[in-house]
C-alpha atoms as a PDB file:
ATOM      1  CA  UNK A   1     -26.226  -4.374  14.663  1.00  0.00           C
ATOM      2  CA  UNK A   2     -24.016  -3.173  12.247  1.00  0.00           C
ATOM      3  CA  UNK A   3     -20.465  -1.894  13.014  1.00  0.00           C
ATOM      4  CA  UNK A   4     -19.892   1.533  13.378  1.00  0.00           C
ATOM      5  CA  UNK A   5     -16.745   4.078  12.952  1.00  0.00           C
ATOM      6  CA  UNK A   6     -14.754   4.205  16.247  1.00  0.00           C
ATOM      7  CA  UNK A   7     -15.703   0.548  16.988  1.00  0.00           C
ATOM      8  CA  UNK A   8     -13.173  -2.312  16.652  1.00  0.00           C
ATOM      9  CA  UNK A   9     -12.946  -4.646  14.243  1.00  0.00           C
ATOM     10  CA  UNK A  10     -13.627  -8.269  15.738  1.00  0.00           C
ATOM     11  CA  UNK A  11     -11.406 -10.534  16.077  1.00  0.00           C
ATOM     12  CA  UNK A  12     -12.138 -13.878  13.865  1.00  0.00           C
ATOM     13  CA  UNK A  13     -10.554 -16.676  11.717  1.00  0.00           C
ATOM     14  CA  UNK A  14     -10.187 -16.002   8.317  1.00  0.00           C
ATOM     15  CA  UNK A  15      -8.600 -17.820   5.165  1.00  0.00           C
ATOM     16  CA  UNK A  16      -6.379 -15.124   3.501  1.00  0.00           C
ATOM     17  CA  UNK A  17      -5.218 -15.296  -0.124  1.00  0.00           C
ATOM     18  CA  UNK A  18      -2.121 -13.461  -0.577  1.00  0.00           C
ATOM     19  CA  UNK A  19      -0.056 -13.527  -4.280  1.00  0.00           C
ATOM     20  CA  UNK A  20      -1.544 -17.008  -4.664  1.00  0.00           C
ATOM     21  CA  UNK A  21      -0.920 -18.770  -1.474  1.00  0.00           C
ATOM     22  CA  UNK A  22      -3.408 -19.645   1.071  1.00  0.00           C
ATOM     23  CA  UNK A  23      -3.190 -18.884   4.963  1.00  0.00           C
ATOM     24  CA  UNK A  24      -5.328 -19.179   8.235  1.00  0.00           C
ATOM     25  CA  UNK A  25      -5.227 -16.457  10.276  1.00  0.00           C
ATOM     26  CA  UNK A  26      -7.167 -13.895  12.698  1.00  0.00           C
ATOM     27  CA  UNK A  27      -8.795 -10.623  11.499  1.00  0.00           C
ATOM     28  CA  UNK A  28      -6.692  -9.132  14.745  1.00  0.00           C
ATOM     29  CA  UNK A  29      -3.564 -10.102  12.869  1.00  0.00           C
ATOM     30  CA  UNK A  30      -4.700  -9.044   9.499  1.00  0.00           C
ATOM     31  CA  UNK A  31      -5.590  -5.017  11.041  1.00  0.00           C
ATOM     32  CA  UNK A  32      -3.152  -4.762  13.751  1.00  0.00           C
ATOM     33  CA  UNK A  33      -1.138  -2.120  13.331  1.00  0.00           C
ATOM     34  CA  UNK A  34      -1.997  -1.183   9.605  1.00  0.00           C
ATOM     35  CA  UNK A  35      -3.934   1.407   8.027  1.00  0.00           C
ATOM     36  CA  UNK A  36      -6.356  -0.977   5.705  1.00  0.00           C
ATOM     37  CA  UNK A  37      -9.182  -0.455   3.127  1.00  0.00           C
ATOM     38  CA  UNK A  38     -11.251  -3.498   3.052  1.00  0.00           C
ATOM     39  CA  UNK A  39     -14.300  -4.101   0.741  1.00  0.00           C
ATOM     40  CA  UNK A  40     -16.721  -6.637   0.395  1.00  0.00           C
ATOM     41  CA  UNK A  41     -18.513  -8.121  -2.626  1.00  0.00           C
ATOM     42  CA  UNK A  42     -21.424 -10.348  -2.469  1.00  0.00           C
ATOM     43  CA  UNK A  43     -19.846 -12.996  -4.512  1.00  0.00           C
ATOM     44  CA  UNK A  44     -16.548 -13.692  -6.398  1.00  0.00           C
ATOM     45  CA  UNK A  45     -16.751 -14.045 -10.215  1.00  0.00           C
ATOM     46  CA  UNK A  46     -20.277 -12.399  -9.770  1.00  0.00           C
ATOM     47  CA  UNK A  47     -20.942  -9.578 -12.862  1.00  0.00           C
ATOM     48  CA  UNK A  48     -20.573  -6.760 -10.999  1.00  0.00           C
ATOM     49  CA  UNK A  49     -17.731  -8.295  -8.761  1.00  0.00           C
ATOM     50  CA  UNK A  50     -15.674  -9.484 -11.325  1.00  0.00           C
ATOM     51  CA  UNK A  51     -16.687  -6.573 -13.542  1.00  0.00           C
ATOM     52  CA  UNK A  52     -16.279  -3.559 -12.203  1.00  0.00           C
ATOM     53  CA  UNK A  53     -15.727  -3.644  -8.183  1.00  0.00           C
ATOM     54  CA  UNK A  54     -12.177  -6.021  -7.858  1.00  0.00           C
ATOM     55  CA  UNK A  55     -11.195  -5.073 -11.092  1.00  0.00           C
ATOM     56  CA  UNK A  56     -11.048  -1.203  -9.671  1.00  0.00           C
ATOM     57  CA  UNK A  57      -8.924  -2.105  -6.642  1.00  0.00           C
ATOM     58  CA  UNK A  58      -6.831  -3.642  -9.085  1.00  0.00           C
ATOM     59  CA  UNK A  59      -6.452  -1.104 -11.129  1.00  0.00           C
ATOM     60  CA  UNK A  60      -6.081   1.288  -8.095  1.00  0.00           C
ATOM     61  CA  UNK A  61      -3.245  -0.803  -5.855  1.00  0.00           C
ATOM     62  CA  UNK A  62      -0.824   1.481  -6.461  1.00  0.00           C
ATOM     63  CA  UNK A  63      -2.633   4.399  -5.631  1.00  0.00           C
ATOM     64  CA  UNK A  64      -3.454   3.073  -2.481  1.00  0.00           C
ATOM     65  CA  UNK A  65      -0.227   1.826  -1.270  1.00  0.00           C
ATOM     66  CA  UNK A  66       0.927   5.080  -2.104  1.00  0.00           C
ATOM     67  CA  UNK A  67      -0.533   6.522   0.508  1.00  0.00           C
ATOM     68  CA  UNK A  68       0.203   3.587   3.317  1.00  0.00           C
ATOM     69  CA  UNK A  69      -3.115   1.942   2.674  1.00  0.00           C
ATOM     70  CA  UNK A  70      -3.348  -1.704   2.273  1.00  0.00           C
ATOM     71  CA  UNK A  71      -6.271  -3.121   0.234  1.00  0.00           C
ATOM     72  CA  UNK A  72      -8.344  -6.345   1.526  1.00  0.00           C
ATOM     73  CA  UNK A  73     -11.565  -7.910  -0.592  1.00  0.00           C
ATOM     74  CA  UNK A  74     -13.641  -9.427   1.292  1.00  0.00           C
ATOM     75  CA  UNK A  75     -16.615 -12.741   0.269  1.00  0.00           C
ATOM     76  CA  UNK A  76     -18.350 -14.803   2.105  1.00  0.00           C
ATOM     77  CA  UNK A  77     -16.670 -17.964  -0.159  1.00  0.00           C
ATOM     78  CA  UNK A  78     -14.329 -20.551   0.470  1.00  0.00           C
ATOM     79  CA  UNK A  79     -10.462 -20.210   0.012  1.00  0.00           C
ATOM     80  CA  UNK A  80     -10.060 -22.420  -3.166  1.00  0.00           C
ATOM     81  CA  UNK A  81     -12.700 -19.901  -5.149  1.00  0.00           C
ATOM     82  CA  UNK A  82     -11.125 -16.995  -3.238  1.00  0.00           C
ATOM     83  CA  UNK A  83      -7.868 -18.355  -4.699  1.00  0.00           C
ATOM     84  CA  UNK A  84      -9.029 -18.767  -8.257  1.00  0.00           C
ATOM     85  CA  UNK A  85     -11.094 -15.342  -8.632  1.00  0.00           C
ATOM     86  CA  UNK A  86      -7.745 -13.834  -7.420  1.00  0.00           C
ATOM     87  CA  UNK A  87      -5.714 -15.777 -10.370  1.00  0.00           C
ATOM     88  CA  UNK A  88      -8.665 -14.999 -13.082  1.00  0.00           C
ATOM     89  CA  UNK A  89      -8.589 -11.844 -11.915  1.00  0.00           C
ATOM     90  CA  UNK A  90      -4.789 -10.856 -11.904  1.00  0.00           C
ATOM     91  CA  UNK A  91      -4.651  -9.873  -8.372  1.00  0.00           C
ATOM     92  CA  UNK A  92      -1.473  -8.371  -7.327  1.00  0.00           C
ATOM     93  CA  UNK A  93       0.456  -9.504  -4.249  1.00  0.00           C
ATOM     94  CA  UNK A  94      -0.265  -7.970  -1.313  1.00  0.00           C
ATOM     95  CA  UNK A  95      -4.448  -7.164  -1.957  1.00  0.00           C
ATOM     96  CA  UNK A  96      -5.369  -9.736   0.082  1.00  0.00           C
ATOM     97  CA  UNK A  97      -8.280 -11.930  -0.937  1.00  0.00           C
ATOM     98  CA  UNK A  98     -10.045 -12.816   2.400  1.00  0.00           C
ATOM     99  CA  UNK A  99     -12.561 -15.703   2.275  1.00  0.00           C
ATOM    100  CA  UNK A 100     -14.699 -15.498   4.787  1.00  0.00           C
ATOM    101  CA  UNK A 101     -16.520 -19.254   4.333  1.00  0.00           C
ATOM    102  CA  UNK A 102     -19.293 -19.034   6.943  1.00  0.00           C
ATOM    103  CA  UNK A 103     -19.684 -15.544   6.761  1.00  0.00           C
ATOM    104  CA  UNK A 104     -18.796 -15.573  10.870  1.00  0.00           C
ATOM    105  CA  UNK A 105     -17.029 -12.006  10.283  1.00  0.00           C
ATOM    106  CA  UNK A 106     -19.985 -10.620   7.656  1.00  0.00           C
ATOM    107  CA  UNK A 107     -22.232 -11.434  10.558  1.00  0.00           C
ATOM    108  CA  UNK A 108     -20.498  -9.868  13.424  1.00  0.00           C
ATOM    109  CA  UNK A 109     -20.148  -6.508  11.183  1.00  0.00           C
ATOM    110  CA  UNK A 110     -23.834  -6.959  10.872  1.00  0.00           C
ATOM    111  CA  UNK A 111     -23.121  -6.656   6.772  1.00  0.00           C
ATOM    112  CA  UNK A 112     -24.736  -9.780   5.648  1.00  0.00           C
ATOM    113  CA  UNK A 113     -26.872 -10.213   2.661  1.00  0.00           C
ATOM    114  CA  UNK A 114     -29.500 -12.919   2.478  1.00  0.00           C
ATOM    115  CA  UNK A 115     -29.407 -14.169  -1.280  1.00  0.00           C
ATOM    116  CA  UNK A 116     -31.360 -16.986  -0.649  1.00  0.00           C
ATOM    117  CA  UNK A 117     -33.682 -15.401  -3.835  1.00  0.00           C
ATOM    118  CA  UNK A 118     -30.918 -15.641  -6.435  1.00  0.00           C
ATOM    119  CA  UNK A 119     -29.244 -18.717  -5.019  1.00  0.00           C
ATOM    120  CA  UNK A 120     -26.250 -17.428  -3.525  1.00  0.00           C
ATOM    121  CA  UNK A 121     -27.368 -18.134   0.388  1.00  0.00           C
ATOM    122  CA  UNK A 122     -25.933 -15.799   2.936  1.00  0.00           C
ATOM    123  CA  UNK A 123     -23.041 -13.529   1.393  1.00  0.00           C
ATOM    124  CA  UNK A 124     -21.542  -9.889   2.138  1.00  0.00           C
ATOM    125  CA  UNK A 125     -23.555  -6.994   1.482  1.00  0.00           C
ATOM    126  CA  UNK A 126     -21.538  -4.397  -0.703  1.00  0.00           C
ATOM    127  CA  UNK A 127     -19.653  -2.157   1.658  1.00  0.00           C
ATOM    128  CA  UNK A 128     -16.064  -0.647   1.853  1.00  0.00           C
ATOM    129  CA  UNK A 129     -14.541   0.402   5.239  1.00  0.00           C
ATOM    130  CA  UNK A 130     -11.228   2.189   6.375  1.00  0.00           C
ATOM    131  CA  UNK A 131      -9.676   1.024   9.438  1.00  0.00           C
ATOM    132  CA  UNK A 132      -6.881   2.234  11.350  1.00  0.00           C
ATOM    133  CA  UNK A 133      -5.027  -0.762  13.422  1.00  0.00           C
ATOM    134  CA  UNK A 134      -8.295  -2.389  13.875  1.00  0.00           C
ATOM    135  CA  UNK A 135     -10.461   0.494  14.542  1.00  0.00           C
ATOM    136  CA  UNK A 136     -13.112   1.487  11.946  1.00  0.00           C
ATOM    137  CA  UNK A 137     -12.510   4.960  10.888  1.00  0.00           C
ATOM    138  CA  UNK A 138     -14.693   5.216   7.314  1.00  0.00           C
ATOM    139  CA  UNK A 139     -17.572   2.646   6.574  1.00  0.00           C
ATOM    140  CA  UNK A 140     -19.719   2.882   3.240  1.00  0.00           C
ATOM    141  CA  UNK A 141     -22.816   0.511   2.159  1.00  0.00           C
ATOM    142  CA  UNK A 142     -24.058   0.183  -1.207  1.00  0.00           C
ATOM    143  CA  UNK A 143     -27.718   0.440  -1.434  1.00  0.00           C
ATOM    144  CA  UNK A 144     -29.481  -2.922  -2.846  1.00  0.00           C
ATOM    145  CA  UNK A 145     -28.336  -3.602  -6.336  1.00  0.00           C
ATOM    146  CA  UNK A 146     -26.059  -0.310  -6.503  1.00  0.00           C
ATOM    147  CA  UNK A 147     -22.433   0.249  -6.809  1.00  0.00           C
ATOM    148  CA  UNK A 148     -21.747   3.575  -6.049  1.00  0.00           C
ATOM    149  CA  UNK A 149     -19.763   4.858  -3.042  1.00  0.00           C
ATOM    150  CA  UNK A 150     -17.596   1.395  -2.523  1.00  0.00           C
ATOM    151  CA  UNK A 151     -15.845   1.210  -5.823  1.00  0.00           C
ATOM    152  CA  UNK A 152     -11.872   2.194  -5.440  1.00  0.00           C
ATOM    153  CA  UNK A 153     -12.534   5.589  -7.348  1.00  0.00           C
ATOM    154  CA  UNK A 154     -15.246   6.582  -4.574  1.00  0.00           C
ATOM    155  CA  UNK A 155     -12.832   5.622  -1.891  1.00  0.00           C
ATOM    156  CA  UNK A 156      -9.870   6.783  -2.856  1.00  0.00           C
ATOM    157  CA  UNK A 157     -11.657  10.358  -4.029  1.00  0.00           C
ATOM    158  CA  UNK A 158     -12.817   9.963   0.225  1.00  0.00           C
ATOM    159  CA  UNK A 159      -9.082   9.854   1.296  1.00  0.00           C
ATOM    160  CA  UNK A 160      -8.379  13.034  -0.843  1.00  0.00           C
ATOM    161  CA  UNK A 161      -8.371  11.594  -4.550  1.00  0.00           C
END
């Protein structure tokens, strides 16, 4: 089932890339006491991915932190290409890069993707949610193949523009 707003977040391991360096930690840790955008892409250094959807949170960090939100991307990928998307990709410190290798956490938010049909195995489906120390507040899921109402301009124009 997927998550819902006014549910909690689970709590799971994740790899988190932050300004380059690598860490383990707990999803608890990560949303505890923060007010956090996370979204998810089906793939890093995927077309649209790389294109259009990190490249907009990018663009939009500032924007964000501006109004006490912290910004998370989420893949279903290990922490080495997590780490190397975030390099290509000029990531600034503090958007956290969260690799999410066995997609444990995609699964329990019931947002997985099956992409056994393009070769990419189980991934993220496109989605961005707002949580509020762990509790979801705002969830949006792209339709198959569409990139509408997750991109940073969508979300941010959600929060009041």
């Amino acid at each position: 089932m997927t998550i819902q707003t006014g549910q909690t977040l689970p709590d799971l391991p994740l790899a988190v890339i932050d300004d380059g360096e690598k860490e383990n930690t707990t999803t608890g840790a990560l949303f505890a006491g923060r007010k956090v955008v996370m979204f998810a892409v089906p793939g890093a250094f995927t077309p649209t991915c790389s294109e259009r959807h990190l490249p907009g949170y990018v663009a939009a960090f500032d924007a964000f932190r501006e109004r006490g939100i912290e910004v998370y991307c989420l893949s279903v990928n290990d922490a080495f290409v997590m780490q190397a998307w975030a390099k290509a990709q000029s990531v600034p410190p503090g958007l956290k890069m969260l690799a999410d290798g066995n997609a444990e956490f995609t699964r329990a938010l019931g947002l997985e993707l099956d992409g056994s049909a393009y070769g990419l195995g189980l991934r993220a489906r496109r989605f961005a949610l707002y949580a509020d120390d762990g509790v979801v507040k705002w969830l949006a899921i792209e339709a198959p193949g569409e990139f509408r109402v997750t991109g940073a301009e969508a979300v941010l124009s959600a929060f009041g523009g």
